[in-house]
PDB file of N, CA and C in Angstrom:
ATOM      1  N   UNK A   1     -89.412  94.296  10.554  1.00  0.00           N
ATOM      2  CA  UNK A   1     -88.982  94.063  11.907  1.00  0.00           C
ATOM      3  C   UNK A   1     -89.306  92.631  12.304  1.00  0.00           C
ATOM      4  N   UNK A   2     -88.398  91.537  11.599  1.00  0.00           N
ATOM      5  CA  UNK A   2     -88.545  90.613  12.128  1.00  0.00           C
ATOM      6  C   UNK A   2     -88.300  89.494  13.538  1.00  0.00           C
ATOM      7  N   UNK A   3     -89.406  88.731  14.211  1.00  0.00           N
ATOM      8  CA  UNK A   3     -89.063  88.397  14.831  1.00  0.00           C
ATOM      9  C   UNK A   3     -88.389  86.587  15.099  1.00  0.00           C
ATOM     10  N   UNK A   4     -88.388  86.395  13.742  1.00  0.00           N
ATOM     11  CA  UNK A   4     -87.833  84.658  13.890  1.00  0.00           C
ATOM     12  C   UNK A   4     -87.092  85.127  12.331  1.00  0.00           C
ATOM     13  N   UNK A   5     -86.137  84.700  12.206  1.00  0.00           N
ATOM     14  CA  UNK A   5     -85.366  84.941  11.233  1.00  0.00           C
ATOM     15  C   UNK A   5     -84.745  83.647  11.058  1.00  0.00           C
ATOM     16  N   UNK A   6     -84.307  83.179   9.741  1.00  0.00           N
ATOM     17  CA  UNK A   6     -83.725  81.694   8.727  1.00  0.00           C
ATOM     18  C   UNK A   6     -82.867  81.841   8.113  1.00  0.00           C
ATOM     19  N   UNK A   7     -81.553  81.282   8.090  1.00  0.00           N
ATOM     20  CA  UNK A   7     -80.382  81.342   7.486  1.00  0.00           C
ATOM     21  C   UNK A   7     -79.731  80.480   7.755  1.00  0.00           C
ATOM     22  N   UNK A   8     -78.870  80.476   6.634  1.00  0.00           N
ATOM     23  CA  UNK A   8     -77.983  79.662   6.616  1.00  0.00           C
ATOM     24  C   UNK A   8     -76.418  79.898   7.087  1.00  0.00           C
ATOM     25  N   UNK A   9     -75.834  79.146   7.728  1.00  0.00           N
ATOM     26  CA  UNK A   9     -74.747  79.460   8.844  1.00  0.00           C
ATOM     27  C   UNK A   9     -73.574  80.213   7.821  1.00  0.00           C
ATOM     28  N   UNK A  10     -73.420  80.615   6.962  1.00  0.00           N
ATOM     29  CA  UNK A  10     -72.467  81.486   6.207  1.00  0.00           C
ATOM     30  C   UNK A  10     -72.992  82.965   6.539  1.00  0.00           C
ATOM     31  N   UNK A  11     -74.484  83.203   6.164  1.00  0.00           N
ATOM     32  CA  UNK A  11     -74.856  84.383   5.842  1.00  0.00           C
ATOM     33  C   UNK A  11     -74.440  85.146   7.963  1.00  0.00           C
ATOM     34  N   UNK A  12     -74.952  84.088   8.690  1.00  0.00           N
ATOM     35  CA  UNK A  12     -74.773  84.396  10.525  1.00  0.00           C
ATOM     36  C   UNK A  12     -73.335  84.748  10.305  1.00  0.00           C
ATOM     37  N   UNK A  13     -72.081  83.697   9.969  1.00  0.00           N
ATOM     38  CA  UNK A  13     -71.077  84.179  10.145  1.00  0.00           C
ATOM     39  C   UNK A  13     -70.525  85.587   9.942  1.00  0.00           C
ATOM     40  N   UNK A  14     -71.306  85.782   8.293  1.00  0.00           N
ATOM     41  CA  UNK A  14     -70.467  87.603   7.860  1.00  0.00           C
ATOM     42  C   UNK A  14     -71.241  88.379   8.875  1.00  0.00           C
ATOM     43  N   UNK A  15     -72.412  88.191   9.459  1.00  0.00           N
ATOM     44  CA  UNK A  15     -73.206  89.269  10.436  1.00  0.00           C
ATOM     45  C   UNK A  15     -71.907  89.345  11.616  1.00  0.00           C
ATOM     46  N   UNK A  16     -71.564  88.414  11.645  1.00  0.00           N
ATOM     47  CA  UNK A  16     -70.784  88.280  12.811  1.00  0.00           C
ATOM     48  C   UNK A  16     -69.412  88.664  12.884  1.00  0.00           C
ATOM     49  N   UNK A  17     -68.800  88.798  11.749  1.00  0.00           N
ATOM     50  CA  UNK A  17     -67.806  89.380  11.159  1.00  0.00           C
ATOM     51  C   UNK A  17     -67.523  90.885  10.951  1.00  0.00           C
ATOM     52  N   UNK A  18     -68.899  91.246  10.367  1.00  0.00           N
ATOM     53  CA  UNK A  18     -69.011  92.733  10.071  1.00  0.00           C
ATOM     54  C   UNK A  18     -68.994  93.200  12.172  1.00  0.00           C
ATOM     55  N   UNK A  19     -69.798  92.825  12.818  1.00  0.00           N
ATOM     56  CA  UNK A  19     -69.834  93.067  14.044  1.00  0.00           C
ATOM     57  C   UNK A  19     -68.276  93.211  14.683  1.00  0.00           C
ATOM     58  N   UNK A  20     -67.693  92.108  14.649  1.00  0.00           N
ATOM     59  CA  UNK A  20     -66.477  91.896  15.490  1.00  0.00           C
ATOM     60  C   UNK A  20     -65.131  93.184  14.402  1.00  0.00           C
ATOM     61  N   UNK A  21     -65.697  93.662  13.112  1.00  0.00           N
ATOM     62  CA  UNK A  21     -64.640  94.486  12.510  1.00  0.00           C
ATOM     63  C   UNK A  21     -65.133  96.109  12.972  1.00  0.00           C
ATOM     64  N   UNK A  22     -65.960  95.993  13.436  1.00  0.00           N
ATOM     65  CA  UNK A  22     -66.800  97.538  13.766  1.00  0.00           C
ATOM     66  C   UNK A  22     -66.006  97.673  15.002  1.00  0.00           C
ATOM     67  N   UNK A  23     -66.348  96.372  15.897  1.00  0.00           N
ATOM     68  CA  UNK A  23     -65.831  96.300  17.513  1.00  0.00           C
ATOM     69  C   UNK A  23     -64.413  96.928  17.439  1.00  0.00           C
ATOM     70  N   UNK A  24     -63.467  96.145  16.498  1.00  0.00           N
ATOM     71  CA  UNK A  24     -62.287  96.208  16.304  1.00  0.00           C
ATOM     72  C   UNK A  24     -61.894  98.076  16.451  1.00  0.00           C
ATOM     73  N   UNK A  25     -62.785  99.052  15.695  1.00  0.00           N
ATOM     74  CA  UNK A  25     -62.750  99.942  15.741  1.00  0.00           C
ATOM     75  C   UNK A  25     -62.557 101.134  16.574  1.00  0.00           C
ATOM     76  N   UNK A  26     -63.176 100.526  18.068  1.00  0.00           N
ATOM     77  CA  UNK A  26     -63.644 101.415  19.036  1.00  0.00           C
ATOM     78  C   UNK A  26     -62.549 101.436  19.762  1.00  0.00           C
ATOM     79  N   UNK A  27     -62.361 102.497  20.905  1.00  0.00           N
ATOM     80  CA  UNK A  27     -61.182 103.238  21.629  1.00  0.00           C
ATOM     81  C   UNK A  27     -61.051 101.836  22.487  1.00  0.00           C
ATOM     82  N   UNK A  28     -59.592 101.832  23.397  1.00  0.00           N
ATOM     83  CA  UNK A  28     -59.520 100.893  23.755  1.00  0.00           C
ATOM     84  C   UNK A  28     -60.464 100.553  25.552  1.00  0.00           C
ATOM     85  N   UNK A  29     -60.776 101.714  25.978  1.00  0.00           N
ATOM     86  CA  UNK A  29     -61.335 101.499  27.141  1.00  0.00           C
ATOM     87  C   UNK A  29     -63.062 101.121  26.589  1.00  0.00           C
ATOM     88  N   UNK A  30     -63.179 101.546  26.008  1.00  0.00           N
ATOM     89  CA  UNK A  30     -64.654 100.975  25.177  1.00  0.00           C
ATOM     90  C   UNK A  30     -65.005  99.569  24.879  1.00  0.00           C
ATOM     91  N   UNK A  31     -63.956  98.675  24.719  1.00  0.00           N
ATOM     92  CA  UNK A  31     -63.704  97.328  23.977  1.00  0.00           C
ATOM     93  C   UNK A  31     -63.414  96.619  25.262  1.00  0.00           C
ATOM     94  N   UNK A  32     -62.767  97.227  26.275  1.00  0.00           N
ATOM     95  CA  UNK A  32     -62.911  96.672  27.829  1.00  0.00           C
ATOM     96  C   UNK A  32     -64.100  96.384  28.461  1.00  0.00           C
ATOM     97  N   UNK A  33     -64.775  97.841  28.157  1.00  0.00           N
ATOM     98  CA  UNK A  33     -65.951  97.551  29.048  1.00  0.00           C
ATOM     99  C   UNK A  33     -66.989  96.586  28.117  1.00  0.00           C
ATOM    100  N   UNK A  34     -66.988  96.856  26.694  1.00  0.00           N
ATOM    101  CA  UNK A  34     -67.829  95.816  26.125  1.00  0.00           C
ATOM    102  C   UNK A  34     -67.851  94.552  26.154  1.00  0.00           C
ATOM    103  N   UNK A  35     -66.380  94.473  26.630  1.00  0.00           N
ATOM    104  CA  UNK A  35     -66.111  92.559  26.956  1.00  0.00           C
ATOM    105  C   UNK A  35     -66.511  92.216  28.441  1.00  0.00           C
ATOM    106  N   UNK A  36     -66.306  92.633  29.047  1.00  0.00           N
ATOM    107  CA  UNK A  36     -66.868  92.732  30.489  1.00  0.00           C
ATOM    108  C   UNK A  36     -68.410  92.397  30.749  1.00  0.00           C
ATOM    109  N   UNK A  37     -68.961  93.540  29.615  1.00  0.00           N
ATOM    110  CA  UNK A  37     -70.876  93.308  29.844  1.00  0.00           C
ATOM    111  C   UNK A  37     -70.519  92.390  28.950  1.00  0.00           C
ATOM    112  N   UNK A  38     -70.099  91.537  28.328  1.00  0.00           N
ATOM    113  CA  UNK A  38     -70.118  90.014  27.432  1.00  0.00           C
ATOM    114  C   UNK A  38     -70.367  89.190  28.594  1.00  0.00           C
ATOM    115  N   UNK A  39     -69.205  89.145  28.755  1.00  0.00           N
ATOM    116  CA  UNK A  39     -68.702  88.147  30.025  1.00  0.00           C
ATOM    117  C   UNK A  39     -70.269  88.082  30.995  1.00  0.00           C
ATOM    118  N   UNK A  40     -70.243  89.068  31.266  1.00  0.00           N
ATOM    119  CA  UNK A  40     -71.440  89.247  32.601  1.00  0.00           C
ATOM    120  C   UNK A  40     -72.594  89.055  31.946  1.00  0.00           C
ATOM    121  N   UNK A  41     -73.246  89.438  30.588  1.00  0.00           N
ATOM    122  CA  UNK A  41     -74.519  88.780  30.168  1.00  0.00           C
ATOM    123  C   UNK A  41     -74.561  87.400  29.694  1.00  0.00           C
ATOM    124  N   UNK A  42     -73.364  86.741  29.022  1.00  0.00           N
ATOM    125  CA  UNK A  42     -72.914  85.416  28.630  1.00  0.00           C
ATOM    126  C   UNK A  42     -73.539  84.753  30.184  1.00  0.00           C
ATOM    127  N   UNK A  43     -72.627  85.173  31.023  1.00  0.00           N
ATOM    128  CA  UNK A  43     -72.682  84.263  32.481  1.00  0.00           C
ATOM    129  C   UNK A  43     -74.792  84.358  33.076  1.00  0.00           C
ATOM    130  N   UNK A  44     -75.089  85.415  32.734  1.00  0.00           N
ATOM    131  CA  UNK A  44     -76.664  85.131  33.285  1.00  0.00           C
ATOM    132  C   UNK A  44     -77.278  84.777  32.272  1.00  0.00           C
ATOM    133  N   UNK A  45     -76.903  84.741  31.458  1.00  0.00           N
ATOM    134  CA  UNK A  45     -77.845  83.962  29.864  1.00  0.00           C
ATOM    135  C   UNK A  45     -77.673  82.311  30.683  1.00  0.00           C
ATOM    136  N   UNK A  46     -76.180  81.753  30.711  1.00  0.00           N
ATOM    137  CA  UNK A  46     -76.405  80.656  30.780  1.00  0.00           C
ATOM    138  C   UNK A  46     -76.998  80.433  32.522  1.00  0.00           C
ATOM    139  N   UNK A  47     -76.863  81.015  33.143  1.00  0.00           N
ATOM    140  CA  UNK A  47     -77.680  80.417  34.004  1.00  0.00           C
ATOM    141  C   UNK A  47     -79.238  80.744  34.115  1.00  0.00           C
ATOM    142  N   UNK A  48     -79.931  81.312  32.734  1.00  0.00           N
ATOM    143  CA  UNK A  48     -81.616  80.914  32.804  1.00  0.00           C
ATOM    144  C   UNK A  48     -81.870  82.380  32.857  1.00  0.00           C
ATOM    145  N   UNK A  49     -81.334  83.609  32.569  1.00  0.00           N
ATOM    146  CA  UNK A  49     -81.707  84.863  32.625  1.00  0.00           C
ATOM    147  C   UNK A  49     -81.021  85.804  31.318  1.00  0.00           C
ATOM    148  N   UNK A  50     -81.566  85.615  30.405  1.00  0.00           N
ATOM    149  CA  UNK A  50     -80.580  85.860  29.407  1.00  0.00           C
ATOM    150  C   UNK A  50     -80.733  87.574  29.056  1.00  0.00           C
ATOM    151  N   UNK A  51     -82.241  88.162  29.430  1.00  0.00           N
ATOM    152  CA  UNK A  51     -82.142  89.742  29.495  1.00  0.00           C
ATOM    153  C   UNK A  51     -81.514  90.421  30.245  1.00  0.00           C
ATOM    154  N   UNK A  52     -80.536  91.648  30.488  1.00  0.00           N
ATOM    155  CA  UNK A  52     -80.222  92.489  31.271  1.00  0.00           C
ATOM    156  C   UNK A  52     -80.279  93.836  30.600  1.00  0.00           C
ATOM    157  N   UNK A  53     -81.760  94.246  31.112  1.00  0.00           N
ATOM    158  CA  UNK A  53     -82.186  95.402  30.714  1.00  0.00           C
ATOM    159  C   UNK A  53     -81.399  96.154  30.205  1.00  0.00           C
ATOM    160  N   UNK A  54     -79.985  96.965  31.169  1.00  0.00           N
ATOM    161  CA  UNK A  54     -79.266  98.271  31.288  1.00  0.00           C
ATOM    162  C   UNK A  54     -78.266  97.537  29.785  1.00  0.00           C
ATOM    163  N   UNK A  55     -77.634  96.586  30.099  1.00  0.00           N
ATOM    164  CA  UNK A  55     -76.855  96.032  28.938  1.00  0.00           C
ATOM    165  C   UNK A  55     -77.578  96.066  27.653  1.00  0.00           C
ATOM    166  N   UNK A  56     -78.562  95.623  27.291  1.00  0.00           N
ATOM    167  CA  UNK A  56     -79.468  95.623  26.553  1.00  0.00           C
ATOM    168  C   UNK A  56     -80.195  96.925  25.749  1.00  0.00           C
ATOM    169  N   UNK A  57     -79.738  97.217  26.667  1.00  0.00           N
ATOM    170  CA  UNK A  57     -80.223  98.919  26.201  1.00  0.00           C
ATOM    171  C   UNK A  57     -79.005  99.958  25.950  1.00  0.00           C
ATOM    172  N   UNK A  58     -77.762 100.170  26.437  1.00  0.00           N
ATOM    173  CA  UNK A  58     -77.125 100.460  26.070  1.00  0.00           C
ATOM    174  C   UNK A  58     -75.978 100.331  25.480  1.00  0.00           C
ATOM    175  N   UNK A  59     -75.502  98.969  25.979  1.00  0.00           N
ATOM    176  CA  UNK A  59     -73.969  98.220  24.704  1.00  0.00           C
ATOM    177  C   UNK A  59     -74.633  97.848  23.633  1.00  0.00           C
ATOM    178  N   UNK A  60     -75.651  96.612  23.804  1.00  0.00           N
ATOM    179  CA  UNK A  60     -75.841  95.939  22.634  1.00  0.00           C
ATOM    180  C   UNK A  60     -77.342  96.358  21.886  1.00  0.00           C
ATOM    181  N   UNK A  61     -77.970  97.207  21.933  1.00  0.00           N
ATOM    182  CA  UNK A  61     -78.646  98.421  21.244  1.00  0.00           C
ATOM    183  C   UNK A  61     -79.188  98.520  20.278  1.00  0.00           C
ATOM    184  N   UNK A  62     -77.790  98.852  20.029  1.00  0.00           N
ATOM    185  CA  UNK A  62     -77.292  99.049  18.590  1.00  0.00           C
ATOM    186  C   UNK A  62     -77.373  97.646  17.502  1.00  0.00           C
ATOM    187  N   UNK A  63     -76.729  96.667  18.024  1.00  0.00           N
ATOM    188  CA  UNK A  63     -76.452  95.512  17.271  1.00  0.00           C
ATOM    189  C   UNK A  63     -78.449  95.084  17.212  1.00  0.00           C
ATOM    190  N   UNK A  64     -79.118  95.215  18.275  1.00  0.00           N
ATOM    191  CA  UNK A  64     -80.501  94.506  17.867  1.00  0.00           C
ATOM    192  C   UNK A  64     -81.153  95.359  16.780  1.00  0.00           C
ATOM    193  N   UNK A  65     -80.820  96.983  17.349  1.00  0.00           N
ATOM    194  CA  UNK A  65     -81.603  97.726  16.353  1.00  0.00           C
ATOM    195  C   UNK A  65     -81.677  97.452  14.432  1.00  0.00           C
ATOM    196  N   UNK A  66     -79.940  97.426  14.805  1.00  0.00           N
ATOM    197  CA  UNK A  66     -79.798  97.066  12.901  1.00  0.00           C
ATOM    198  C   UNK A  66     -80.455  95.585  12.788  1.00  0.00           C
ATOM    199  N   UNK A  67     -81.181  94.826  12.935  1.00  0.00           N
ATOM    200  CA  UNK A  67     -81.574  93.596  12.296  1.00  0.00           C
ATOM    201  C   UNK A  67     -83.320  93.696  13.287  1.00  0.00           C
ATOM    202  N   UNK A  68     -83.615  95.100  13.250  1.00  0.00           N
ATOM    203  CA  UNK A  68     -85.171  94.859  13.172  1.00  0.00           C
ATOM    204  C   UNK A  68     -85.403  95.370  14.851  1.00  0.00           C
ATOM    205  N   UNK A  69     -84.708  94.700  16.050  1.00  0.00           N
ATOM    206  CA  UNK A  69     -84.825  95.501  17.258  1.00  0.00           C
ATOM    207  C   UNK A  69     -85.915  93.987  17.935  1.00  0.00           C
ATOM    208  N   UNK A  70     -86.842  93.534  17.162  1.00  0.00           N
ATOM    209  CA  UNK A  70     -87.570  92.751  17.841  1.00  0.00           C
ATOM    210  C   UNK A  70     -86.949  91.323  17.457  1.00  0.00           C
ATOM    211  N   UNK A  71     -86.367  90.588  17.511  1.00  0.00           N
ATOM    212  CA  UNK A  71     -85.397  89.266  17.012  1.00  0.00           C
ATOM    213  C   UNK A  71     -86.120  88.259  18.226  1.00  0.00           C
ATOM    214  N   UNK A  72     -86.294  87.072  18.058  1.00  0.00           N
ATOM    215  CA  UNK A  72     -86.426  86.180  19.239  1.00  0.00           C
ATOM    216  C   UNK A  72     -85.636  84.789  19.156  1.00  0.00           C
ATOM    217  N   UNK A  73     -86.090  84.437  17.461  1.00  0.00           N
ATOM    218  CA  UNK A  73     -84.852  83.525  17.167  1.00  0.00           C
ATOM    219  C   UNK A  73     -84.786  83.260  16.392  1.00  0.00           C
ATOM    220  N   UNK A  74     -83.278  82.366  16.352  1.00  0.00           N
ATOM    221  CA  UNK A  74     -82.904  82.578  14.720  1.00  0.00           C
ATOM    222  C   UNK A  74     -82.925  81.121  14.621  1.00  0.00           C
ATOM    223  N   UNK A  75     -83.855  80.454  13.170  1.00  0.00           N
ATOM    224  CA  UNK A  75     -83.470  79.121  13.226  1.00  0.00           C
ATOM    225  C   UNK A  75     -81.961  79.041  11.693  1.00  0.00           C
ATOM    226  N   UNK A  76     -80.806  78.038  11.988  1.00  0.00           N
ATOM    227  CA  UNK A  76     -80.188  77.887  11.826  1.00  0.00           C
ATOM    228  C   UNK A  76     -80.082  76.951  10.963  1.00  0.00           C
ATOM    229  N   UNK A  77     -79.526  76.420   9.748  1.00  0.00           N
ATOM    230  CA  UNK A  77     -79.536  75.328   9.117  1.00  0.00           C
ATOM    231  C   UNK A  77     -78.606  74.553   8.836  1.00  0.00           C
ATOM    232  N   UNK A  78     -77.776  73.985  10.079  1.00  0.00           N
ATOM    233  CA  UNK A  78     -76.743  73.353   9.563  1.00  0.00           C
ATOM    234  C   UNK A  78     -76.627  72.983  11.309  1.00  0.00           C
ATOM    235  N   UNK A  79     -76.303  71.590  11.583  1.00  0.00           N
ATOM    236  CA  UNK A  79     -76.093  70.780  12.578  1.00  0.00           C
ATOM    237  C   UNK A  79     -74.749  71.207  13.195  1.00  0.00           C
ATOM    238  N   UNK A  80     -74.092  71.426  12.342  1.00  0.00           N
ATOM    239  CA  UNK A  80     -72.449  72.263  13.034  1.00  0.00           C
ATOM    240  C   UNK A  80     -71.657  73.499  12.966  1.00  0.00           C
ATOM    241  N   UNK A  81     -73.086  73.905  13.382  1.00  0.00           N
ATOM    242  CA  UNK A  81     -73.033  75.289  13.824  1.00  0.00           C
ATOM    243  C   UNK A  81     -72.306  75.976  15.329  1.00  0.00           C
ATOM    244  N   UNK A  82     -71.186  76.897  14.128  1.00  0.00           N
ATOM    245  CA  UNK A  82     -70.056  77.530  15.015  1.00  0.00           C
ATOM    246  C   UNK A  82     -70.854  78.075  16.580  1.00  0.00           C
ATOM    247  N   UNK A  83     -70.594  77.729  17.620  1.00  0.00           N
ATOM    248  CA  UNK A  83     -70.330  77.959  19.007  1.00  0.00           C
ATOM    249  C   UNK A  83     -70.410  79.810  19.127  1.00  0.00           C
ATOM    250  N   UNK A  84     -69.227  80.031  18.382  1.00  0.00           N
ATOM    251  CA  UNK A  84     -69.000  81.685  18.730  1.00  0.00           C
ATOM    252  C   UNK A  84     -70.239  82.331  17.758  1.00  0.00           C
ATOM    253  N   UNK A  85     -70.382  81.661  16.910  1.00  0.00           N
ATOM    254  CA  UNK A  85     -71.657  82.524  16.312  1.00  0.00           C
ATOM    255  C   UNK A  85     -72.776  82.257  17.115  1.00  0.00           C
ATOM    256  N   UNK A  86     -73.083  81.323  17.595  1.00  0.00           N
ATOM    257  CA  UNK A  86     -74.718  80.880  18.109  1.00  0.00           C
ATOM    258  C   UNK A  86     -74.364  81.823  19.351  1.00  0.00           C
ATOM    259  N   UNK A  87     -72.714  82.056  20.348  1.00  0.00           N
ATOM    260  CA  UNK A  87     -73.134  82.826  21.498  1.00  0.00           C
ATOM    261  C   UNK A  87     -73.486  84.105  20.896  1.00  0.00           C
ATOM    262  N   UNK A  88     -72.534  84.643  20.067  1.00  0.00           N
ATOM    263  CA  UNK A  88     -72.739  85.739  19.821  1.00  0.00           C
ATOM    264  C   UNK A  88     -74.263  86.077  19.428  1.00  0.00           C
ATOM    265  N   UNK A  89     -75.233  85.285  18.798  1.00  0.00           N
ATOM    266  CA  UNK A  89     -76.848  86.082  18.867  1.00  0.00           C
ATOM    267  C   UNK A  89     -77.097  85.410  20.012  1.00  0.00           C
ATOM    268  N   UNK A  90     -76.953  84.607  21.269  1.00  0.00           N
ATOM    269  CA  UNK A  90     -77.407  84.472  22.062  1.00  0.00           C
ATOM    270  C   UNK A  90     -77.122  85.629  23.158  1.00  0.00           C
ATOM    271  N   UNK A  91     -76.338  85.739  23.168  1.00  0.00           N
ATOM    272  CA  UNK A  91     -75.667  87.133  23.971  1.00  0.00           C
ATOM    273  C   UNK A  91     -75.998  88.249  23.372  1.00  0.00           C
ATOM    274  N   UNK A  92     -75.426  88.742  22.287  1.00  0.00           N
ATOM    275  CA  UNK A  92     -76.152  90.404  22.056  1.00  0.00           C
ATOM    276  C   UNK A  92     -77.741  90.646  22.072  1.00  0.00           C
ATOM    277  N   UNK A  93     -77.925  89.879  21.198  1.00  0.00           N
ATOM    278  CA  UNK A  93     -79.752  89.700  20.827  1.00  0.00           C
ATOM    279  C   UNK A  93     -80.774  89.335  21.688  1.00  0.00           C
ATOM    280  N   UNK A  94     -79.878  88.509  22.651  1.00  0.00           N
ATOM    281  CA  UNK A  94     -80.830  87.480  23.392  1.00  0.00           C
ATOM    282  C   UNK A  94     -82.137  86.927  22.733  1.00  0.00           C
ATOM    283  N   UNK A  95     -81.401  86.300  21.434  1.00  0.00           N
ATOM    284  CA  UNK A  95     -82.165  85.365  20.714  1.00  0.00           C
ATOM    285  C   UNK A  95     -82.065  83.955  20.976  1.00  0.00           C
ATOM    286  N   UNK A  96     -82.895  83.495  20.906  1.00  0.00           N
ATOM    287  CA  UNK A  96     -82.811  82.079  21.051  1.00  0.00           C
ATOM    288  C   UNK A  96     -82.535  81.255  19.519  1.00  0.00           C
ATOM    289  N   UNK A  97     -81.133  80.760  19.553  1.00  0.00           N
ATOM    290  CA  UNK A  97     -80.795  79.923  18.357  1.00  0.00           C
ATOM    291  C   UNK A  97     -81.037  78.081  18.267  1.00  0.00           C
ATOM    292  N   UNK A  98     -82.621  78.159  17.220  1.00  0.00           N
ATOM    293  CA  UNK A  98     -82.487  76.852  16.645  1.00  0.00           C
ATOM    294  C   UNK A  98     -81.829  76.119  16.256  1.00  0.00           C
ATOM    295  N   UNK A  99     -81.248  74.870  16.751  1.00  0.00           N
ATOM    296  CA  UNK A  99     -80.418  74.470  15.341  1.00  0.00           C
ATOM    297  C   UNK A  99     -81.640  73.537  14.522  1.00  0.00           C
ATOM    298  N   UNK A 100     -81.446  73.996  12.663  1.00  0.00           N
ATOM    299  CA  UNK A 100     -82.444  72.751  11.957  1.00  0.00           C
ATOM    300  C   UNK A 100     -81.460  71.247  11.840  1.00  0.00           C
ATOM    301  N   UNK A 101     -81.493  70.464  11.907  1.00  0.00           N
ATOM    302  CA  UNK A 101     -80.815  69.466  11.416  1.00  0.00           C
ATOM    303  C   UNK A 101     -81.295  69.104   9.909  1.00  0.00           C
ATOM    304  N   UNK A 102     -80.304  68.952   9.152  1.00  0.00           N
ATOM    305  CA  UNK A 102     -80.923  68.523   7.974  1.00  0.00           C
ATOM    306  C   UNK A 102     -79.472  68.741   6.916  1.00  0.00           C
ATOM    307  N   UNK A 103     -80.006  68.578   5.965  1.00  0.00           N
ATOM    308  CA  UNK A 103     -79.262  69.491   4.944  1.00  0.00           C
ATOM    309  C   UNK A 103     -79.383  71.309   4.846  1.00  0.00           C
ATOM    310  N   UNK A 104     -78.582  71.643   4.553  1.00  0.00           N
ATOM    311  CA  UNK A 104     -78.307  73.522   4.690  1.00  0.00           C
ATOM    312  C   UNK A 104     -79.419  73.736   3.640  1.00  0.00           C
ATOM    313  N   UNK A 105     -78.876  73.573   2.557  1.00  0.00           N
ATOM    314  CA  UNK A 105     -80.047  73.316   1.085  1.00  0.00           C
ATOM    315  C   UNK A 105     -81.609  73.159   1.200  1.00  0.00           C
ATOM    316  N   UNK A 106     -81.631  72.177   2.152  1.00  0.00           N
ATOM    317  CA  UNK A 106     -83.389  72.111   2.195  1.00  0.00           C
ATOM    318  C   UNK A 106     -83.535  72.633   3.000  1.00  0.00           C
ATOM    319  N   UNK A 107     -83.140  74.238   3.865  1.00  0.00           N
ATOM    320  CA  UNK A 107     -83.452  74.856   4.813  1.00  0.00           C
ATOM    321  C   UNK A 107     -83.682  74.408   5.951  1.00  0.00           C
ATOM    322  N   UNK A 108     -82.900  73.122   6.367  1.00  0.00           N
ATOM    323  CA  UNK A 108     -83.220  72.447   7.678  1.00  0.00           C
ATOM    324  C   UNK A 108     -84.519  71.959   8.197  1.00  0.00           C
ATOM    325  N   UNK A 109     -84.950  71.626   7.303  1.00  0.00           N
ATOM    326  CA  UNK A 109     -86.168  70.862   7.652  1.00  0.00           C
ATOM    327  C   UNK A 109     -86.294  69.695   7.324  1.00  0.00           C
ATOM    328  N   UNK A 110     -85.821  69.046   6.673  1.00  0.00           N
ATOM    329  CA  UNK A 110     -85.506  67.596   6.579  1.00  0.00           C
ATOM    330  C   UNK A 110     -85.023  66.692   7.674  1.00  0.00           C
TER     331      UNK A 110
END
């Protein structure tokens, strides 16, 4: 149950992939309301409140549970790192995404 997790921006993308093909799955009033609590936790993340308990507990749940449940942040290794991936763990997870600058290879620490 980790809580700072390291990767490299390929391995984030398929997480993010497998996610958005599951989504793809669900009935269509389901995929409404899940974009909706997006929209509405996206919008208080960026203004400085990025938990919302009820959301948190029941849309996106699920997505923290499978990668441990306790996540805080993910450091990242690559300077141009996709937008829709960094919202997407900033929004479901309400993780906070590092970026490393460096080379991907030396795990961003260079």
């Amino acid at each position: 149950r980790p809580t700072f997790l390291v990767g490299l921006p390929g391995a984030f993308r398929q997480m993010v992939r497998k996610y958005t093909a599951v989504r793809q799955q669900w009935s269509r009033p389901y995929r409404l309301f899940f974009e909706w609590a997006w929209q509405r936790k996206k919008r208080a993340a960026e203004a400085g409140h990025p938990s919302q308990p009820l959301l948190d507990r029941f849309l996106f749940g699920g997505i923290t549970a499978s990668l441990g449940g306790r996540l805080r942040f993910l450091l990242v290794c690559d300077r141009n790192f996709d937008t829709q991936v960094r919202d997407f763990f900033q929004v479901a997870l309400s993780a906070r995404v590092l970026i490393g600058f460096g080379f991907p290879e030396a795990g961003g620490l260079v």
